[in-house]
C-alpha atoms as a PDB file:
ATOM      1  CA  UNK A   1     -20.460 -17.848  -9.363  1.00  0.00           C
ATOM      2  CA  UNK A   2     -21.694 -17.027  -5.755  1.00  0.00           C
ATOM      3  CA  UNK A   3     -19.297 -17.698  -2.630  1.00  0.00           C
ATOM      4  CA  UNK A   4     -21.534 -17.398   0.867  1.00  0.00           C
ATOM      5  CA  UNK A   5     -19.236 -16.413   4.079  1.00  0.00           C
ATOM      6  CA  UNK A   6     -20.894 -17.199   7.330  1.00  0.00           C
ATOM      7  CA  UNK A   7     -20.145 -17.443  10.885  1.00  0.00           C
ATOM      8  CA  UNK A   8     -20.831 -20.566  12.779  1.00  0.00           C
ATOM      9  CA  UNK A   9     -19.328 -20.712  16.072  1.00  0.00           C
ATOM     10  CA  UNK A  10     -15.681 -19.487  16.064  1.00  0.00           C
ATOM     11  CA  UNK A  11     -15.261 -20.111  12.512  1.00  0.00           C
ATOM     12  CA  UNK A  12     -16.048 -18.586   9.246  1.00  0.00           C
ATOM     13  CA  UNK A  13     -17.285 -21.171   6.723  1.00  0.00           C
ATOM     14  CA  UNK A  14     -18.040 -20.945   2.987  1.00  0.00           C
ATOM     15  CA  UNK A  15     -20.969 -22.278   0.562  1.00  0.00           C
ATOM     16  CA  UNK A  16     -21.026 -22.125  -2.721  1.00  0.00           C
ATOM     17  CA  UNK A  17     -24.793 -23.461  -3.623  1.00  0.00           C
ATOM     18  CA  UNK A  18     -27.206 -20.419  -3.829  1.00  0.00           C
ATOM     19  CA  UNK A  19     -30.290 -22.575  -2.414  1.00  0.00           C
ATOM     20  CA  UNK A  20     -28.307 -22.737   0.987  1.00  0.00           C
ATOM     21  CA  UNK A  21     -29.033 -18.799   1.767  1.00  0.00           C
ATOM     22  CA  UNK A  22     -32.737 -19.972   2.741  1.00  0.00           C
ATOM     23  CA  UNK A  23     -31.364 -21.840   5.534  1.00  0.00           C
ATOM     24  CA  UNK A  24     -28.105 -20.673   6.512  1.00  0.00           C
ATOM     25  CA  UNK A  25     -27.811 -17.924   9.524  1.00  0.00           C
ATOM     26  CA  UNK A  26     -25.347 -15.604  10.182  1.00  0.00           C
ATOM     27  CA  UNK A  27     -24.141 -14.766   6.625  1.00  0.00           C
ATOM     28  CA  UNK A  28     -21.617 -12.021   6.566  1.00  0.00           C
ATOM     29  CA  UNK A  29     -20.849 -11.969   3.021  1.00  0.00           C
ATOM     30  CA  UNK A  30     -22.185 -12.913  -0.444  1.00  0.00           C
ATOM     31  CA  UNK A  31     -20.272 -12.278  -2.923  1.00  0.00           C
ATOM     32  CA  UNK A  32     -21.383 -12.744  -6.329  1.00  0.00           C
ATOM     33  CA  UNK A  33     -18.686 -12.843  -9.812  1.00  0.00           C
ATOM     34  CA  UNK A  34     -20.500 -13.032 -12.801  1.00  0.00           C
ATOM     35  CA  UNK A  35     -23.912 -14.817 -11.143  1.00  0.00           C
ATOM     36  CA  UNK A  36     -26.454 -16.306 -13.259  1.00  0.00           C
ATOM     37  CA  UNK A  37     -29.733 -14.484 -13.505  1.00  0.00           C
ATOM     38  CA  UNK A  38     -31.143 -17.443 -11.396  1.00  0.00           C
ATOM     39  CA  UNK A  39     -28.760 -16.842  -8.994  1.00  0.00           C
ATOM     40  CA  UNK A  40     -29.024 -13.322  -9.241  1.00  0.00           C
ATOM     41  CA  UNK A  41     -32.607 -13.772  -8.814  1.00  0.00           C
ATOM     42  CA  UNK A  42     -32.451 -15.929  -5.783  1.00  0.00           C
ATOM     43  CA  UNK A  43     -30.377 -13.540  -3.816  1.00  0.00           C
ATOM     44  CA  UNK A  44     -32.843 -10.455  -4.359  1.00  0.00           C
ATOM     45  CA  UNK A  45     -35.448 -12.877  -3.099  1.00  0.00           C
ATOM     46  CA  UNK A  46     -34.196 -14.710  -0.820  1.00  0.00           C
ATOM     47  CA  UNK A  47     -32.244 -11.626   0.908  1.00  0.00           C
ATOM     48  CA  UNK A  48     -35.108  -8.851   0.520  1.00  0.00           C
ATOM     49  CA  UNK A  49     -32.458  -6.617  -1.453  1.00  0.00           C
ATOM     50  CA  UNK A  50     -32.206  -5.045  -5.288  1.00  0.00           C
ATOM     51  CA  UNK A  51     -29.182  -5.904  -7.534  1.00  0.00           C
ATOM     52  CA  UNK A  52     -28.639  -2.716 -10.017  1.00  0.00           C
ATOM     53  CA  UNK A  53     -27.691  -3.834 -13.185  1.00  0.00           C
ATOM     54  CA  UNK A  54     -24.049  -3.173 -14.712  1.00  0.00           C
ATOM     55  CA  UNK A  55     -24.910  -0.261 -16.787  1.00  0.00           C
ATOM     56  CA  UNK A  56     -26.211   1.428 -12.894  1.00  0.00           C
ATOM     57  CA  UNK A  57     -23.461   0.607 -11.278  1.00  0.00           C
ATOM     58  CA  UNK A  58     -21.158   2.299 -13.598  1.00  0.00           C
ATOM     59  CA  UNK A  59     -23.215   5.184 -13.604  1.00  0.00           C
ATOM     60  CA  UNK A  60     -20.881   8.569 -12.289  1.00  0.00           C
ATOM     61  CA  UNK A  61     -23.838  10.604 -10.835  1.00  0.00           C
ATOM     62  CA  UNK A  62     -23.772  10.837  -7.384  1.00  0.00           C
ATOM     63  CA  UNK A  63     -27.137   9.797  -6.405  1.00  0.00           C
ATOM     64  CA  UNK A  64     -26.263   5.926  -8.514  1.00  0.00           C
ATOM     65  CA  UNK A  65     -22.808   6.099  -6.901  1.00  0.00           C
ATOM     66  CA  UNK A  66     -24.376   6.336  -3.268  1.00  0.00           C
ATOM     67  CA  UNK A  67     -27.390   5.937  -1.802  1.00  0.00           C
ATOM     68  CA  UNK A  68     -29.226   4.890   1.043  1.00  0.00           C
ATOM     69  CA  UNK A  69     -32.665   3.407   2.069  1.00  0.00           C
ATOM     70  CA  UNK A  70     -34.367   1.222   4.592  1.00  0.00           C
ATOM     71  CA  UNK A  71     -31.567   1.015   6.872  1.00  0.00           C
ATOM     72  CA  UNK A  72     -29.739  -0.564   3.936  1.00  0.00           C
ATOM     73  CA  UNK A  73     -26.525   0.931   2.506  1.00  0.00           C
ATOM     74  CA  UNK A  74     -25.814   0.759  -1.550  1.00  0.00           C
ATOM     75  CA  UNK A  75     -22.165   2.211  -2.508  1.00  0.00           C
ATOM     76  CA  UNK A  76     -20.636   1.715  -6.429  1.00  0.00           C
ATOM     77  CA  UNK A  77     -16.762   1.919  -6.798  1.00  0.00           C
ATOM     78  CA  UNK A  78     -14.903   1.105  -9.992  1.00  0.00           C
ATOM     79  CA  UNK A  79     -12.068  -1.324  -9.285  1.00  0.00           C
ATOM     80  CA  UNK A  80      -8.838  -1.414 -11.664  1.00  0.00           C
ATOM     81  CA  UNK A  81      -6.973  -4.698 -12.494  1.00  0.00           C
ATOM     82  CA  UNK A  82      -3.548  -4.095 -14.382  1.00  0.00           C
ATOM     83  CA  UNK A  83      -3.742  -6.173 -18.040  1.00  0.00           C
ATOM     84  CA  UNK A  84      -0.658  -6.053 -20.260  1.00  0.00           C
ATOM     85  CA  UNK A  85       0.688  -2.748 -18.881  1.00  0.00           C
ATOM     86  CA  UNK A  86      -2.779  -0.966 -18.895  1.00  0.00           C
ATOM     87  CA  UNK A  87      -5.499  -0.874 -16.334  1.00  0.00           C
ATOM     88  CA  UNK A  88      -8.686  -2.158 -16.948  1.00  0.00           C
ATOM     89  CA  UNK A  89     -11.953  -0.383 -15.085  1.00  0.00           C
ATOM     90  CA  UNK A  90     -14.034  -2.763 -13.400  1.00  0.00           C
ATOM     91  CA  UNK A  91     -17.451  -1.577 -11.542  1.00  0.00           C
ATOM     92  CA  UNK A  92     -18.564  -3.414  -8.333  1.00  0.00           C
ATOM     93  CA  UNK A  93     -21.306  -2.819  -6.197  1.00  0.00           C
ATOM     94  CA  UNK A  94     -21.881  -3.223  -2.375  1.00  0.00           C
ATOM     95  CA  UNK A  95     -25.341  -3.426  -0.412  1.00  0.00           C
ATOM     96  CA  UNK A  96     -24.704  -3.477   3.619  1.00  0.00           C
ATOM     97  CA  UNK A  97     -27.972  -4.528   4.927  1.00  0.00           C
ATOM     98  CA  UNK A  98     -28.232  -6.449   8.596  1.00  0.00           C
ATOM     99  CA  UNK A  99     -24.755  -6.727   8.948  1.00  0.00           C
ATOM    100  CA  UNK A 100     -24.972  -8.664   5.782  1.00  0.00           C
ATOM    101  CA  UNK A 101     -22.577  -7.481   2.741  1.00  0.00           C
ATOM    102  CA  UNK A 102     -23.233  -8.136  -1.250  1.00  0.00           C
ATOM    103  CA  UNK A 103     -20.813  -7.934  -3.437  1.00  0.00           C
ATOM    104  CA  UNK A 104     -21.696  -7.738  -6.944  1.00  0.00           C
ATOM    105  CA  UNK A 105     -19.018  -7.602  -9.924  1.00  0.00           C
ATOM    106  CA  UNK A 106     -18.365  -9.193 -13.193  1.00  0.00           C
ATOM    107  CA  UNK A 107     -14.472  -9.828 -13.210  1.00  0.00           C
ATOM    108  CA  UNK A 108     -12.211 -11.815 -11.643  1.00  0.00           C
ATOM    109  CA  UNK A 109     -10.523  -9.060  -9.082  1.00  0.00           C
ATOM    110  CA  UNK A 110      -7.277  -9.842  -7.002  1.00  0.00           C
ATOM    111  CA  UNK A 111      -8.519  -7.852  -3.793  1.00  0.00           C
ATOM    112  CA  UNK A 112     -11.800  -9.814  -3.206  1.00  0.00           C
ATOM    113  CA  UNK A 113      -8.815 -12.766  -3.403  1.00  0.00           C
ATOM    114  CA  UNK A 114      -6.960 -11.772  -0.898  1.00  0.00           C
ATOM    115  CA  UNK A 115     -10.186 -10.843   1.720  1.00  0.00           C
ATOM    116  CA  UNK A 116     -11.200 -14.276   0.791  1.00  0.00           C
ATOM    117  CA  UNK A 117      -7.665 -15.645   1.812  1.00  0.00           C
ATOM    118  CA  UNK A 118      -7.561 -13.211   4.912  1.00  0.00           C
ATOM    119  CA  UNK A 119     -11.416 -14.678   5.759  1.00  0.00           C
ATOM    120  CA  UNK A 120      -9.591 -18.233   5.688  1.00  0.00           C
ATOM    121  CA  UNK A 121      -6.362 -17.576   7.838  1.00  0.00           C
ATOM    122  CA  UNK A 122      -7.919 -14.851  10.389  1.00  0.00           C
ATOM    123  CA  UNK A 123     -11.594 -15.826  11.303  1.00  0.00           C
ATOM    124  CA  UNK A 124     -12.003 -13.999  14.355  1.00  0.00           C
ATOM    125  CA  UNK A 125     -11.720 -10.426  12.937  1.00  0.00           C
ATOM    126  CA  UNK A 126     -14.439 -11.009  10.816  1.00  0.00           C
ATOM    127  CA  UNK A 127     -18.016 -10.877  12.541  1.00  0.00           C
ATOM    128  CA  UNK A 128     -20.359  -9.120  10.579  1.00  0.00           C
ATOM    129  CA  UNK A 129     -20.157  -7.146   6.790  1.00  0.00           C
ATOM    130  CA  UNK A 130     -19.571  -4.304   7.994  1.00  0.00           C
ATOM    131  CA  UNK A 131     -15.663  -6.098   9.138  1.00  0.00           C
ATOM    132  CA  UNK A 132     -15.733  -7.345   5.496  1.00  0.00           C
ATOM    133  CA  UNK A 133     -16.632  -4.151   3.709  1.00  0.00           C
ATOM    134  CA  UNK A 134     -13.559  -2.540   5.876  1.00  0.00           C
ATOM    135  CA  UNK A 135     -11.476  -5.512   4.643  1.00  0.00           C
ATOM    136  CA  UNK A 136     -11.727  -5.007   1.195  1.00  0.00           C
ATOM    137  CA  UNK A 137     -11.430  -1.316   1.328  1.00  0.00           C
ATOM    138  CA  UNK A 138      -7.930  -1.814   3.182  1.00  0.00           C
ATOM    139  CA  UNK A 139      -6.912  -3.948   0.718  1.00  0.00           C
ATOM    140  CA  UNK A 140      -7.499  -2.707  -2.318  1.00  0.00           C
ATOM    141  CA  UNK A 141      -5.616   0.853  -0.812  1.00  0.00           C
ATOM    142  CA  UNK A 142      -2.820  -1.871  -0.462  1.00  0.00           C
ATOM    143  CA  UNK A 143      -2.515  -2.726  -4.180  1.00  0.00           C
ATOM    144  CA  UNK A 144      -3.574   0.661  -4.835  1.00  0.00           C
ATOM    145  CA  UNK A 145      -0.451   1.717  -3.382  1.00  0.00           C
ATOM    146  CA  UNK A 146       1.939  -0.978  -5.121  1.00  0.00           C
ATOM    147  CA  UNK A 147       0.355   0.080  -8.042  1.00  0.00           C
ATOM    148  CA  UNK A 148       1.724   3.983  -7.483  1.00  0.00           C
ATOM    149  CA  UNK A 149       4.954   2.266  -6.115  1.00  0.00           C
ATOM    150  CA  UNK A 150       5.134   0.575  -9.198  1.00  0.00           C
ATOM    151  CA  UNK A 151       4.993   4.102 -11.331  1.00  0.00           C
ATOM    152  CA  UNK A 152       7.389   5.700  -9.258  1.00  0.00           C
ATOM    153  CA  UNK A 153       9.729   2.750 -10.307  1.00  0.00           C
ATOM    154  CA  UNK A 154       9.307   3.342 -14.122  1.00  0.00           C
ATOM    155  CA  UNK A 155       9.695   7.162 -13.728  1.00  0.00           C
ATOM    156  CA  UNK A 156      13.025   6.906 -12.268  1.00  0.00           C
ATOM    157  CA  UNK A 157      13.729   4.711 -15.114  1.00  0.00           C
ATOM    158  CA  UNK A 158      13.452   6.977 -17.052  1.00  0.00           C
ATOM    159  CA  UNK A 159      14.978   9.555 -15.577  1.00  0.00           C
ATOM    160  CA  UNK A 160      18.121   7.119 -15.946  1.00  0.00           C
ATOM    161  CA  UNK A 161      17.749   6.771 -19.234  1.00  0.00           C
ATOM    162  CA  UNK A 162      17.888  10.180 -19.792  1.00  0.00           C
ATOM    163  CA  UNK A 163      20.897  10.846 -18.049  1.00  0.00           C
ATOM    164  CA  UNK A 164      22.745   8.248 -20.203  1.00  0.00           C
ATOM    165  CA  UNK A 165      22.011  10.083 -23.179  1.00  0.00           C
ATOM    166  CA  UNK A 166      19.133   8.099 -24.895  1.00  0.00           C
ATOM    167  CA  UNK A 167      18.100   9.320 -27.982  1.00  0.00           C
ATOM    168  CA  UNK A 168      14.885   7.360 -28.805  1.00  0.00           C
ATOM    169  CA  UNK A 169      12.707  10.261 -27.477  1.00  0.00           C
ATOM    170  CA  UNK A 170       9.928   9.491 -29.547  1.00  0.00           C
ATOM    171  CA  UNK A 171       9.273   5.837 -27.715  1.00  0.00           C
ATOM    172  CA  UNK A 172      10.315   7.533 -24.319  1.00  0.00           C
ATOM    173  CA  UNK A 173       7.286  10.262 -25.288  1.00  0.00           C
ATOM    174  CA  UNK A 174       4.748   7.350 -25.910  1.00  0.00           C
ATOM    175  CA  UNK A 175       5.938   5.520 -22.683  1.00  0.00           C
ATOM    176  CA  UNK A 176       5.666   8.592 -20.601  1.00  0.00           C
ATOM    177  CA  UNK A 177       2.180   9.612 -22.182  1.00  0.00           C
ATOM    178  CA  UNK A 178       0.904   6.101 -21.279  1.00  0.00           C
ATOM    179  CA  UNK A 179       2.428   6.246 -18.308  1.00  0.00           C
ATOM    180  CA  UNK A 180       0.309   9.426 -17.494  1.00  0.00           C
ATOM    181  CA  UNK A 181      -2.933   7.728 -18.431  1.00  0.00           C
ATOM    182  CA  UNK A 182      -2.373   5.072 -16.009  1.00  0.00           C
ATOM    183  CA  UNK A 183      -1.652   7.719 -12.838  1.00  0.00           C
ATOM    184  CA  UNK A 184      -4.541   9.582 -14.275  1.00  0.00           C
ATOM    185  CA  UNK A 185      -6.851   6.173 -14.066  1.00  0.00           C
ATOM    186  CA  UNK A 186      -5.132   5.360 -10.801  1.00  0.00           C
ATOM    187  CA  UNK A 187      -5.956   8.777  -9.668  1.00  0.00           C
ATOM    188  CA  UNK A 188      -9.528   8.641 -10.689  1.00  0.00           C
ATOM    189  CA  UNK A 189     -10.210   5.316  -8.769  1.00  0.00           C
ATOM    190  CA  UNK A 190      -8.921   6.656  -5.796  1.00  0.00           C
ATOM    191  CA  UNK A 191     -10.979   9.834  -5.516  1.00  0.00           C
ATOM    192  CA  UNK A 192     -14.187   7.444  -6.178  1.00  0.00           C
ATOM    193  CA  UNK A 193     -13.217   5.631  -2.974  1.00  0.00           C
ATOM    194  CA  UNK A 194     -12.797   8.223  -0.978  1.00  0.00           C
ATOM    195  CA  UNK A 195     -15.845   9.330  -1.845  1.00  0.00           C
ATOM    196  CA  UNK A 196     -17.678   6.217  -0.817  1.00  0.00           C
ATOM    197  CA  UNK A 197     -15.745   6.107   2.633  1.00  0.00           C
ATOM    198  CA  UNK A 198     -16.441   9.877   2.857  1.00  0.00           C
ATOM    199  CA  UNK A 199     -20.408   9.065   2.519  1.00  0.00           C
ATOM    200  CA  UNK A 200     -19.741   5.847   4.653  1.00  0.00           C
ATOM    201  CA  UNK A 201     -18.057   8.077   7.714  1.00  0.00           C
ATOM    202  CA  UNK A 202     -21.396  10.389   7.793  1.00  0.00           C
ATOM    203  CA  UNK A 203     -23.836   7.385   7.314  1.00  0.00           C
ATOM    204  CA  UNK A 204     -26.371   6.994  10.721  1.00  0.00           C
ATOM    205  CA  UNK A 205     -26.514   3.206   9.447  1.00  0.00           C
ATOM    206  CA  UNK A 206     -22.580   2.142   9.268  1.00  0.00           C
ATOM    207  CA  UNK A 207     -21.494   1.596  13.138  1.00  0.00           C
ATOM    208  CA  UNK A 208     -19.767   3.892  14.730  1.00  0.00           C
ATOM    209  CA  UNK A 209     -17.163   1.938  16.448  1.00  0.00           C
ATOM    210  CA  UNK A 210     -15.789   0.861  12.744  1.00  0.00           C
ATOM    211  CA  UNK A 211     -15.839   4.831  11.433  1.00  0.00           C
ATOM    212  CA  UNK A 212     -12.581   4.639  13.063  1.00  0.00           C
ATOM    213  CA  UNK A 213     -11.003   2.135  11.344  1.00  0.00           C
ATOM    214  CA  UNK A 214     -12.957   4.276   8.078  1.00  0.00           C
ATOM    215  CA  UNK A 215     -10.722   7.616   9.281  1.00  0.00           C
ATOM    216  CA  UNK A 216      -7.479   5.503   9.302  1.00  0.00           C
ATOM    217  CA  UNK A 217      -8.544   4.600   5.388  1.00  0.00           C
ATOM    218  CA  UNK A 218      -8.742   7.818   4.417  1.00  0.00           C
ATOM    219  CA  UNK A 219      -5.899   9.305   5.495  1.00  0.00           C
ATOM    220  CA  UNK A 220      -4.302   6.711   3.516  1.00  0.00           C
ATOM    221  CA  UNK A 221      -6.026   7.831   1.223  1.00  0.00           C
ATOM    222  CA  UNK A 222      -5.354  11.232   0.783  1.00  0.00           C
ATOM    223  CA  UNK A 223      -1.594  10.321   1.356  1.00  0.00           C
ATOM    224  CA  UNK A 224      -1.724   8.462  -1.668  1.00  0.00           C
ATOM    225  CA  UNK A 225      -3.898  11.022  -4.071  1.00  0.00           C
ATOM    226  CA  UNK A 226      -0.782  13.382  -2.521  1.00  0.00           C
ATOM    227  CA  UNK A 227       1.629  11.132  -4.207  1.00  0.00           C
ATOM    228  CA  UNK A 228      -0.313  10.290  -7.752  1.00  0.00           C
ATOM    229  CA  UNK A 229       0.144  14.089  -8.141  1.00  0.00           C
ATOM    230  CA  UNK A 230       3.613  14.273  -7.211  1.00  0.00           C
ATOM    231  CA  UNK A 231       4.135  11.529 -10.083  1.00  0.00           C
ATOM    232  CA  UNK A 232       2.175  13.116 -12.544  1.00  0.00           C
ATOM    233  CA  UNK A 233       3.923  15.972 -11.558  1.00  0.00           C
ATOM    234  CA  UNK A 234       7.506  14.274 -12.268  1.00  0.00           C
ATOM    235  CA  UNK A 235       5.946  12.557 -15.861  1.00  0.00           C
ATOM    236  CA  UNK A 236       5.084  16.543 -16.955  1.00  0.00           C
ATOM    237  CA  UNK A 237       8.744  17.132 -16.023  1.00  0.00           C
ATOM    238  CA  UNK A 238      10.133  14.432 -17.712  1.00  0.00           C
ATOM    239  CA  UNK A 239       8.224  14.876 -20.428  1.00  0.00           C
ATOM    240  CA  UNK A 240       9.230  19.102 -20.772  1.00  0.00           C
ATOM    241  CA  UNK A 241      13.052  17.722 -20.444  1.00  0.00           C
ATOM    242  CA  UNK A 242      12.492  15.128 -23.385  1.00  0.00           C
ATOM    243  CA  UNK A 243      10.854  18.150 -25.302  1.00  0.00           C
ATOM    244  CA  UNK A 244      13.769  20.357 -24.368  1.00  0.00           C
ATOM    245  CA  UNK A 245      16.110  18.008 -25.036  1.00  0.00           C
ATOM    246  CA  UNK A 246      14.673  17.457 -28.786  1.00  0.00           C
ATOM    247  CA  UNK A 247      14.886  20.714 -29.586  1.00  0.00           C
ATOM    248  CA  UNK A 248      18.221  21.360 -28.577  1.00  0.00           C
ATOM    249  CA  UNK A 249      19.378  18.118 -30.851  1.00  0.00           C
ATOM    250  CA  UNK A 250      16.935  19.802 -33.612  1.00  0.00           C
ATOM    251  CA  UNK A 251      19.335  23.254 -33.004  1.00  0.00           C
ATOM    252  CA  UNK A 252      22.101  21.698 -33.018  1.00  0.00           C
ATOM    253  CA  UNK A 253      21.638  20.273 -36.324  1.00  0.00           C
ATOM    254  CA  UNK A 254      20.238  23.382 -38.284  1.00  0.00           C
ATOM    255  CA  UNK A 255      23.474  24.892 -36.432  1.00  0.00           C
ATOM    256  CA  UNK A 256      25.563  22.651 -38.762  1.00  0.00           C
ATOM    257  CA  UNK A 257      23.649  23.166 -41.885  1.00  0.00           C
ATOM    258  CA  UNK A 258      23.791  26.827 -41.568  1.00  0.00           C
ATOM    259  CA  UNK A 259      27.907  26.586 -40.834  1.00  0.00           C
ATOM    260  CA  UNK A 260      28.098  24.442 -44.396  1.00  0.00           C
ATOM    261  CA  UNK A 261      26.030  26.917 -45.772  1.00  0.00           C
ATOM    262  CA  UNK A 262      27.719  29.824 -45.170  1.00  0.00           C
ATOM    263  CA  UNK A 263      30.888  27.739 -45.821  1.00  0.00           C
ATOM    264  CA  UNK A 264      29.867  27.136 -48.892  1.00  0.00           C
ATOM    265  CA  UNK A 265      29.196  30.748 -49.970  1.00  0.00           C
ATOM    266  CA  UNK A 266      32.790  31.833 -50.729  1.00  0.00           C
ATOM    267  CA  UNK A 267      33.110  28.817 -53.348  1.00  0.00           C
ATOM    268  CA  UNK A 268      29.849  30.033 -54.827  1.00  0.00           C
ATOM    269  CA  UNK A 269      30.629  33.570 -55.596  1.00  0.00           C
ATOM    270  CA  UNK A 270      34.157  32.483 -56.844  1.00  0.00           C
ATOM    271  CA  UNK A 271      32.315  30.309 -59.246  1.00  0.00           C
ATOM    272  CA  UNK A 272      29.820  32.946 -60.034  1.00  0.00           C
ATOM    273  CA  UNK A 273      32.524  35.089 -61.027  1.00  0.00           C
ATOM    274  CA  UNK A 274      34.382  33.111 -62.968  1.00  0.00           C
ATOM    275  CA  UNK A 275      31.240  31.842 -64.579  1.00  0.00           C
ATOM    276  CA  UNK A 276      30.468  35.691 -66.379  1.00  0.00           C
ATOM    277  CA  UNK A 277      30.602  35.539 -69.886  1.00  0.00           C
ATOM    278  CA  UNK A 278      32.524  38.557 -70.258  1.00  0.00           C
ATOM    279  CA  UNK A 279      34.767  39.076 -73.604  1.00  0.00           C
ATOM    280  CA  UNK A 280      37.866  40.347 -71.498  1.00  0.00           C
ATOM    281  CA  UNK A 281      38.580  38.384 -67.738  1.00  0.00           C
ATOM    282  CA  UNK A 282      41.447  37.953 -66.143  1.00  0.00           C
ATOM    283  CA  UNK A 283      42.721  33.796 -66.305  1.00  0.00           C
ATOM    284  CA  UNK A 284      39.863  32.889 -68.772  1.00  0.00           C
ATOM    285  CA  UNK A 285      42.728  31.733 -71.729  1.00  0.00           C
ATOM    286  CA  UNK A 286      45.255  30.599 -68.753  1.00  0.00           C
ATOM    287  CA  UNK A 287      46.216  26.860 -69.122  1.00  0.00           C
ATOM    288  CA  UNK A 288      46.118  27.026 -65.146  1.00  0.00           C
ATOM    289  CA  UNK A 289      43.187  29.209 -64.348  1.00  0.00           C
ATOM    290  CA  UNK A 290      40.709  26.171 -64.216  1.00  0.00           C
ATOM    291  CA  UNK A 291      42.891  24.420 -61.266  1.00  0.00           C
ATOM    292  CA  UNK A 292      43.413  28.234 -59.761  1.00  0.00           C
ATOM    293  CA  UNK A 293      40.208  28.730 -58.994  1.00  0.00           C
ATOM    294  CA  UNK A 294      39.396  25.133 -57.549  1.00  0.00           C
ATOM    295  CA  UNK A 295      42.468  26.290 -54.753  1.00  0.00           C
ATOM    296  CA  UNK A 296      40.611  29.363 -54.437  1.00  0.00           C
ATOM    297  CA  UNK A 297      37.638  27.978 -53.580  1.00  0.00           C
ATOM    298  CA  UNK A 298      38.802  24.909 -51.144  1.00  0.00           C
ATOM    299  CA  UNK A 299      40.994  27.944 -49.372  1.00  0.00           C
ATOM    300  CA  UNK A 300      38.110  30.167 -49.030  1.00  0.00           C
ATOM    301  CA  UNK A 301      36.020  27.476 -47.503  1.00  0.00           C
ATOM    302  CA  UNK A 302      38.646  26.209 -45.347  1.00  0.00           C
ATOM    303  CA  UNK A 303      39.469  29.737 -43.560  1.00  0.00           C
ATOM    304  CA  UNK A 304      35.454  29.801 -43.065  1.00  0.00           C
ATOM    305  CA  UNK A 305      35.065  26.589 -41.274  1.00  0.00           C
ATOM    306  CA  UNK A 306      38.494  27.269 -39.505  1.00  0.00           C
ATOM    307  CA  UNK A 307      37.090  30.869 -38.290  1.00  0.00           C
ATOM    308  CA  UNK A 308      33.672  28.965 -37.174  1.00  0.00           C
ATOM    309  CA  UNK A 309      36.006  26.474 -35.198  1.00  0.00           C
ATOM    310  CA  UNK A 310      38.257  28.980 -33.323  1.00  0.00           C
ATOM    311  CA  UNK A 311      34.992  30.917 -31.965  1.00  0.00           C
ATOM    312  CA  UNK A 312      33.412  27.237 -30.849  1.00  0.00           C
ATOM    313  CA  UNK A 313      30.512  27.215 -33.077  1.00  0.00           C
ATOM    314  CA  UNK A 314      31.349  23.857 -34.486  1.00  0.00           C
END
């Protein structure tokens, strides 16, 4: 699929068919979503410019991740879309070249949506790429943040549950530990775009009266890496209370089975004794002996547990 954006007059207009790009002018944007390799083809030809290929574009080396050449500007982000609970990593690539952006990506991603919607309803802010690239950056900070918002919300959750006493801490373990992977994920993405508006801001090709709008970004930026940490921070928290809180409920149960242990002993060692198979003990031909020792041992127990109870240990 392959959506053209160009300007004609005071409005932005958009083709779908891949032949037009011979003949239309003014193209701001072409973004492509899973192209064809004809259409993928076309564009390079048509539009002097060199597609990477997914496995590229995921690449994590520097040099793939940025580069420039020719006056034209190539920058690979990953993008994350949120699927059942877990986020899903999705590479795109841009190429700025004559005011001209190319988008290149092979899901369906709800921030090129919205740009396309914001294209639609506000045409005169967009009048070249460059305004595009800018676009999408700004929005995808925007879910970016809801996304962090959204964490926040679960973590006090769980703090609640906590404080009402919960005692499944082996799901609330799992939660939290998935819960860290997705801060850690949302954290990652993050960094790699502030690394591409970091290279953008000392680029001699991106204008200078949009590096700006590119400071602005970043600062949101770095507000929001500031507040992934502060949530991992809280998970690590909540996660050392659930641990603490386990093995206090683990204590407190050994506590018990050592108090009927020890409770226990008195009866034992009655028993014991009365168990010797000595010729001459005291009681051993009483008609009674048998039920004296079964008071003897319920008494001894009972003082025990009621000595344990005065001091507070159970």
């Amino acid at each position: 699929m392959i959506r053209i954006f160009y300007r004609e007059g005071d409005k932005v207009l958009k083709e779908t068919d891949v032949k037009k790009l011979s003949v239309l002018e003014n193209i701001i944007w072409v973004d492509l979503q899973s192209p064809s390799s004809d259409e993928e083809e076309w564009v390079e030809s048509k539009c002097d410019i060199s597609i990477q290929t997914p496995a590229e574009i995921a690449e994590i080396e520097s040099s793939s991740r940025y580069f420039e050449r020719n006056n034209e500007i190539t920058c690979n982000s990953t993008y994350l879309r949120l699927d059942d609970g877990q986020f899903s990593k999705h590479p795109v690539s841009f190429i700025l070249k004559k005011s001209t952006l190319y988008t290149f990506r092979q899901a369906e991603l709800s921030t090129f949506a919205d740009v396309n919607r914001k294209i639609k309803t506000n045409n005169e802010i967009f009048n070249s790429g460059y305004d595009v690239m800018m676009s999408i950056q700004e929005t995808r900070i925007d879910l970016d943040a809801d996304m962090i918002e959204k964490v926040s919300h679960e973590i006090s959750g769980f703090s609640k549950l906590l404080t009402t006493g919960s005692n499944k801490y082996s799901e609330l373990l799992l939660e939290i530990t998935g819960l860290q992977e997705n801060t850690m994920t949302l954290r990652e993405s993050i960094i790699d775009k502030q690394r591409v508006l970091s290279y953008l801001l000392k680029s001699i090709n991106f204008p200078e009266d949009k590096k700006g709008r590119l400071r602005i970004v970043l600062k949101d930026i770095n507000s929001l890496i500031e507040h992934s940490a502060f949530n991992f921070e809280r998970l690590e928290y909540l996660q050392d209370t659930i641990t603490g809180l386990i093995n206090i409920e683990q204590n407190r149960i050994m506590k018990r089975f050592t108090v009927f242990s020890i409770a226990f002993l008195p009866p034992t060692l009655i028993s014991g004794i009365f168990g010797m198979n000595f010729v001459v003990m005291p009681m051993l031909s009483s008609e009674w002996g048998f039920f004296a020792s079964i008071v003897l041992m319920m008494l001894s127990s009972s003082i025990v547990l009621l000595i344990f109870k005065r001091k507070g240990w159970i």
